[in-house]
N, C-alpha and C. Protein backbone atom coordinates (compact mmCIF):
# COMPACT_ATOMS: atom_id res chain seq x y z
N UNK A 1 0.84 -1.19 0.00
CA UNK A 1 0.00 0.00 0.00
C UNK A 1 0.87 1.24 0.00
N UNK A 2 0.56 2.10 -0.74
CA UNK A 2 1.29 3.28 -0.67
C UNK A 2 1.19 4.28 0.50
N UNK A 3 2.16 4.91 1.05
CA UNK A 3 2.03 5.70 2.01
C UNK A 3 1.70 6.90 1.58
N UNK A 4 0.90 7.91 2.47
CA UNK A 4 0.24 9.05 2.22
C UNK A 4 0.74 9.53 3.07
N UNK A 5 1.04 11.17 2.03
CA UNK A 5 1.09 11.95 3.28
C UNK A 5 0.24 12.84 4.05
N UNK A 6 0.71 13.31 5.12
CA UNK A 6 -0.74 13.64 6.17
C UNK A 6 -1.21 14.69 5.74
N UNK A 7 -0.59 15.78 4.71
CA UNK A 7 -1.42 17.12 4.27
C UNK A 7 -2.39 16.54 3.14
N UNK A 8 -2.21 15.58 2.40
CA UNK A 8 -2.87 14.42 1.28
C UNK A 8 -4.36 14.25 2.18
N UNK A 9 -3.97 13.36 3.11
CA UNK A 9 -4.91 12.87 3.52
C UNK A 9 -5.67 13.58 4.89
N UNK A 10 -5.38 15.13 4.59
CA UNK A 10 -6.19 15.95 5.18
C UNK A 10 -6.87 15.95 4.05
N UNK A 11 -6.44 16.77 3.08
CA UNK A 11 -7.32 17.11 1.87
C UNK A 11 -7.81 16.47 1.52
N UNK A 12 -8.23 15.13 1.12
CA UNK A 12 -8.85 13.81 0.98
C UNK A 12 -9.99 13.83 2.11
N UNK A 13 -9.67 14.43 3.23
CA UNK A 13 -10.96 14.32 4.26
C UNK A 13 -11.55 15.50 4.24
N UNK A 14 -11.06 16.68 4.02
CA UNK A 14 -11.70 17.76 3.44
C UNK A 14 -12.70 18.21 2.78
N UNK A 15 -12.35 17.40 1.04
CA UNK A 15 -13.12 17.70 -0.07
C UNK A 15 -14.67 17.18 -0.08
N UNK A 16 -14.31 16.24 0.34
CA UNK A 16 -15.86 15.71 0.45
C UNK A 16 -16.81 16.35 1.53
N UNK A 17 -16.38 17.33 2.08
CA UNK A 17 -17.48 18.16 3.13
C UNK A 17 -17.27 19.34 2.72
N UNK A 18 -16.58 19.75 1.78
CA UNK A 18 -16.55 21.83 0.89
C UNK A 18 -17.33 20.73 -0.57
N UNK A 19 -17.02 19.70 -1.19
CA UNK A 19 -17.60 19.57 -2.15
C UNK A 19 -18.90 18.20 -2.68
N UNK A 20 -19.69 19.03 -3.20
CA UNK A 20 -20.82 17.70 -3.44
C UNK A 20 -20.70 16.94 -4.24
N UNK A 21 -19.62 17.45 -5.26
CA UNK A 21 -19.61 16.54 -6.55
C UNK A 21 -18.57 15.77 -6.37
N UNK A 22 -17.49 16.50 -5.59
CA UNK A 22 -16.25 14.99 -4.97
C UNK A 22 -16.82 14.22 -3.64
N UNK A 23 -17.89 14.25 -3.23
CA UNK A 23 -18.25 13.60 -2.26
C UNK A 23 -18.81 12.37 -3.45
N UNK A 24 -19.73 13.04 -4.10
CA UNK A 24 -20.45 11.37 -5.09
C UNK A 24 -19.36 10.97 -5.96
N UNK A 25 -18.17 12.12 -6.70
CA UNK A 25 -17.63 10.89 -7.13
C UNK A 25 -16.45 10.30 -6.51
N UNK A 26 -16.04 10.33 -5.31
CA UNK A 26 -15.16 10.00 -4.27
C UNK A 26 -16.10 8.17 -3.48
N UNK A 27 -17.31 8.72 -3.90
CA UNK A 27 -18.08 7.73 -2.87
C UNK A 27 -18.09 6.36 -4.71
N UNK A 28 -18.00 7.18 -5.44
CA UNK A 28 -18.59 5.87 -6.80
C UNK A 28 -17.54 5.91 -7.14
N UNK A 29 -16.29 5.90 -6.71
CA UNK A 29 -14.86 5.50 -7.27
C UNK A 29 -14.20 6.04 -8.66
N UNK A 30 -15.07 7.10 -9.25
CA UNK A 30 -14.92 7.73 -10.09
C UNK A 30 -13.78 8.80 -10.58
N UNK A 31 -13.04 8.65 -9.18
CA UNK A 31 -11.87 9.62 -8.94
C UNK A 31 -10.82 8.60 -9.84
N UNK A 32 -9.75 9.46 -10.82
CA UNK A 32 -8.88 8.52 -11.44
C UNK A 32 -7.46 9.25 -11.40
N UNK A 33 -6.59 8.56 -11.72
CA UNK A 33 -5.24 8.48 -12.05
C UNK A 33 -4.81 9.07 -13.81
N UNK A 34 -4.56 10.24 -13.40
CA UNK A 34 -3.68 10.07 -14.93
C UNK A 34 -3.08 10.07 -14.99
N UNK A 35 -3.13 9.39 -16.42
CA UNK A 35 -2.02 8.70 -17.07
C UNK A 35 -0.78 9.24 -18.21
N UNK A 36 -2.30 10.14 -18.54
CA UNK A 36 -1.07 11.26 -19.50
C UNK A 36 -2.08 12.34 -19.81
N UNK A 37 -1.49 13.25 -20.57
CA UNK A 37 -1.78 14.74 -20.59
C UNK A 37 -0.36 15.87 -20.74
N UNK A 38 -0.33 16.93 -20.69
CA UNK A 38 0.25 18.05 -20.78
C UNK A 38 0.62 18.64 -19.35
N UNK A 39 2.06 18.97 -19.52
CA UNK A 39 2.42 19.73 -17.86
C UNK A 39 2.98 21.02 -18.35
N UNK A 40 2.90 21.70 -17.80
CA UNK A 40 3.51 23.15 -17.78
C UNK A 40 4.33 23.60 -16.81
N UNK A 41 5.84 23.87 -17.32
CA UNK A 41 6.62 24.12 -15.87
C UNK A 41 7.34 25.51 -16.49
N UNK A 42 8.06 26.25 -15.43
CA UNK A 42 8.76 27.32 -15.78
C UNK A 42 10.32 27.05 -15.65
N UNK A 43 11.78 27.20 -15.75
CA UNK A 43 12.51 27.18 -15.49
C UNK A 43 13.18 28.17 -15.31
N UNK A 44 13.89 28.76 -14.44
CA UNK A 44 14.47 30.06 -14.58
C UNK A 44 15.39 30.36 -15.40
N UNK A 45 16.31 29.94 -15.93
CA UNK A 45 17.01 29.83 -16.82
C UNK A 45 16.57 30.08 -18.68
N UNK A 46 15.87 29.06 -18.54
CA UNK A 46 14.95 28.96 -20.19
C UNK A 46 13.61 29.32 -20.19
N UNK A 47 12.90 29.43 -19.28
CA UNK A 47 11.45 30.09 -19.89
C UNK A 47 10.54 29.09 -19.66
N UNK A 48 9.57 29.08 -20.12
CA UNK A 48 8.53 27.94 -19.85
C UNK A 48 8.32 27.30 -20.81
N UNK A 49 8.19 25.93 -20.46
CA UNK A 49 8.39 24.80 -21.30
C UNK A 49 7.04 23.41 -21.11
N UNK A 50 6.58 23.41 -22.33
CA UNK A 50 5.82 22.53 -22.39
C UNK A 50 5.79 21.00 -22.65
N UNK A 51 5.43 19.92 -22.26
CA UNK A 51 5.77 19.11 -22.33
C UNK A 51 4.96 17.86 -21.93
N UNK A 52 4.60 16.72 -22.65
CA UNK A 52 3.36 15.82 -22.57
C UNK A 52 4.18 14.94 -21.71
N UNK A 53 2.79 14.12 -21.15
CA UNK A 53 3.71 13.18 -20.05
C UNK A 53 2.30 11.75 -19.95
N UNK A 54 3.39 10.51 -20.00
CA UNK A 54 2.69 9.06 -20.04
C UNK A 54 3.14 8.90 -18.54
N UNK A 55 2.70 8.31 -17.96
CA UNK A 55 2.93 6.96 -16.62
C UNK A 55 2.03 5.91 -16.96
N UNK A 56 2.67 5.31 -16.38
CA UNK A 56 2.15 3.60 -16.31
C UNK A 56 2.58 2.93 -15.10
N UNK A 57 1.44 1.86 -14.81
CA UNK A 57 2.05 1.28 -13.35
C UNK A 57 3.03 -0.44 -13.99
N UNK A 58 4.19 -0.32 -13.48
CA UNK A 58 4.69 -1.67 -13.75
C UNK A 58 3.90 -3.09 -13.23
N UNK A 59 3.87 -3.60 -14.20
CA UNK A 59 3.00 -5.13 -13.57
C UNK A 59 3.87 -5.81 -12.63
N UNK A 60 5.13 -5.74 -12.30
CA UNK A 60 5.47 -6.69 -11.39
C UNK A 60 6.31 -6.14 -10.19
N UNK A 61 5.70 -4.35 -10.59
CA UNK A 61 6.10 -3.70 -9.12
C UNK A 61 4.95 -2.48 -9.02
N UNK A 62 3.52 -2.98 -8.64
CA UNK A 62 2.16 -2.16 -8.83
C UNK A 62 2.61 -0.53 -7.80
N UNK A 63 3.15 -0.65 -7.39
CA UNK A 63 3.89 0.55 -5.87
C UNK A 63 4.45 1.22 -7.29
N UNK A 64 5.30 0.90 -8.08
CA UNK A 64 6.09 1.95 -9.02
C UNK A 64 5.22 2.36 -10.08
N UNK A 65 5.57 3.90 -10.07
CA UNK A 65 4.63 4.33 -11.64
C UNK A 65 5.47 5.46 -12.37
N UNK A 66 6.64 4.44 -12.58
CA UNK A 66 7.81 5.39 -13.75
C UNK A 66 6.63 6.27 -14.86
N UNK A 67 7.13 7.73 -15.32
CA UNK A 67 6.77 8.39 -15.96
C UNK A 67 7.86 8.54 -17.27
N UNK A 68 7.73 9.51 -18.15
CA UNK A 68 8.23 9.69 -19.62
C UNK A 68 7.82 11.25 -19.71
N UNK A 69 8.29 12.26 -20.21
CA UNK A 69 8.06 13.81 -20.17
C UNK A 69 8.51 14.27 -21.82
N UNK A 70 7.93 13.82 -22.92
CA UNK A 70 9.11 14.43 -23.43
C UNK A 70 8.07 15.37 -24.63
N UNK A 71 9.20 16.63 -24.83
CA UNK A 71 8.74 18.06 -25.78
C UNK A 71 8.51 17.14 -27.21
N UNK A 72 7.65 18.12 -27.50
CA UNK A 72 7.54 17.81 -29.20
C UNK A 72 8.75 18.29 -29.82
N UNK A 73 8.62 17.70 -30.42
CA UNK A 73 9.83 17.81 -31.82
C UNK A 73 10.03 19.07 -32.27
N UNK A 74 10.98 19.72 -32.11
CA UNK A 74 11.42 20.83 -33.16
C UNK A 74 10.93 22.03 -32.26
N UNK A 75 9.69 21.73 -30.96
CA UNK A 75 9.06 22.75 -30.57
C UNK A 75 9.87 24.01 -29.78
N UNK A 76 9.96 25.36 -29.27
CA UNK A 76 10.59 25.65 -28.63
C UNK A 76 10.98 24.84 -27.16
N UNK A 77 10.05 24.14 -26.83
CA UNK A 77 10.28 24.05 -25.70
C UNK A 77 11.41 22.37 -25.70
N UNK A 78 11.45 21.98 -26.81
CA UNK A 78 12.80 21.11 -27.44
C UNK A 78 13.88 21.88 -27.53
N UNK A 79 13.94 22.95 -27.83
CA UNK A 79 15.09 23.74 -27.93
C UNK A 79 15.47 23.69 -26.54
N UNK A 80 14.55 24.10 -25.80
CA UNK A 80 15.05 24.76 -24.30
C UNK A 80 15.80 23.28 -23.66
N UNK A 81 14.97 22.08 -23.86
CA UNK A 81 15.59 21.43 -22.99
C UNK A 81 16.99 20.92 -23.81
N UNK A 82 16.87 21.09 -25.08
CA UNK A 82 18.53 20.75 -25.68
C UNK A 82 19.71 22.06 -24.94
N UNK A 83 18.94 22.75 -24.76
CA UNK A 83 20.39 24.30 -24.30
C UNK A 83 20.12 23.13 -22.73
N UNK A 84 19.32 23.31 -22.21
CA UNK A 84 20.08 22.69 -21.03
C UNK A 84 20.77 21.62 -20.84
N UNK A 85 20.54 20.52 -21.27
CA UNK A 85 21.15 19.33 -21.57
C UNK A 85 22.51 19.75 -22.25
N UNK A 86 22.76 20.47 -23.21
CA UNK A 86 24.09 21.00 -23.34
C UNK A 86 24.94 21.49 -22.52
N UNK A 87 24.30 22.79 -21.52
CA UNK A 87 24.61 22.73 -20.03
C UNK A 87 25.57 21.97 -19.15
N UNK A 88 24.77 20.88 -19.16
CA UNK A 88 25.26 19.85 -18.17
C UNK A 88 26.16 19.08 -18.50
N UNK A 89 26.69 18.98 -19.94
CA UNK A 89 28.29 18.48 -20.36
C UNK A 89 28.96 19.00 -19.42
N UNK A 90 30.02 18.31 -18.72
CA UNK A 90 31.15 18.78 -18.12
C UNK A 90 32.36 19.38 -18.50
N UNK A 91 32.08 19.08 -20.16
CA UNK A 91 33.50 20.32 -20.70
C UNK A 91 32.34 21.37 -21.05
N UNK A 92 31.09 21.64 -21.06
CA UNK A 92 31.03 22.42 -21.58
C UNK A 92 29.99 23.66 -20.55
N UNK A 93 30.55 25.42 -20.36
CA UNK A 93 30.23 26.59 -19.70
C UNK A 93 29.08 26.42 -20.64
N UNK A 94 28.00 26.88 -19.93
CA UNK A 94 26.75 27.95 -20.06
C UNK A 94 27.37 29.08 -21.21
N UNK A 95 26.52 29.26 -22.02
CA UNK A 95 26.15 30.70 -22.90
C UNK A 95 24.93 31.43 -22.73
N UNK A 96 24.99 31.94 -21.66
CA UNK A 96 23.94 32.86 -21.22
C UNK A 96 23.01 33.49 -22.37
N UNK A 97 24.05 33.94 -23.50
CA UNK A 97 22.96 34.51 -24.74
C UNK A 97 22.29 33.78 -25.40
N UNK A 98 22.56 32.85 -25.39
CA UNK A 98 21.96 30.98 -26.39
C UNK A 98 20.03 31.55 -25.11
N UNK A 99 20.11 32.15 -24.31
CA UNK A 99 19.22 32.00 -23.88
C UNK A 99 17.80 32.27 -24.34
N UNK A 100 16.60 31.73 -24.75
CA UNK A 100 15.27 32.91 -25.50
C UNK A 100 14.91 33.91 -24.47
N UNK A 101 14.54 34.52 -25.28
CA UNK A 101 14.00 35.56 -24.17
C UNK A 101 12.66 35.15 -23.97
N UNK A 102 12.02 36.16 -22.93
CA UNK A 102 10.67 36.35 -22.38
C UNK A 102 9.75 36.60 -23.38
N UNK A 103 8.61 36.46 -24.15
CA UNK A 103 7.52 37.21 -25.01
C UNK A 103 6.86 37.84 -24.11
């Protein structure tokens, strides 16, 4: 069983007494897990970057639910994570101007 944490499972005891519609679908098991969709993060460095994301639960370790994050092709937000990943070579300094700017 997975462990929860206690601000989780305040809010879990919460919702169902501020809300009517997570009380019925909390009570008909209707509450789900996703699996994939779109995340939106900011980085300080590069800007904000978009990026789709799969999980899946492993069949022969149901506790693990490795994820996958990755930019579309060609998109800016592929660019951004190639300047960082360039970054993190160990021969290779940061170029601060390689940076996009803000719109």
């Amino acid at each position: 069983m997975r462990r929860r944490s206690r601000p989780l499972a305040e809010l879990v005891g919460e919702l169902p007494l501020r809300d009517l519609d997570f009380r019925h679908w909390w009570a008909d098991h209707h509450v789900f897990q996703r699996t994939h969709g779109t995340k939106h993060y900011h980085h300080a460095l590069v800007g904000d970057l978009v990026m789709g994301y799969e999980s899946f639960t492993a069949t022969d370790d149901p506790e693990q639910t490795p994820g996958i994050y990755p930019a579309e092709p060609g998109s800016p937000s592929d660019d951004r994570l190639r300047l960082l990943a360039g970054w993190s070579s160990p021969s290779h300094q940061p170029d601060h101007s390689q940076v996009p700017r803000r719109s």
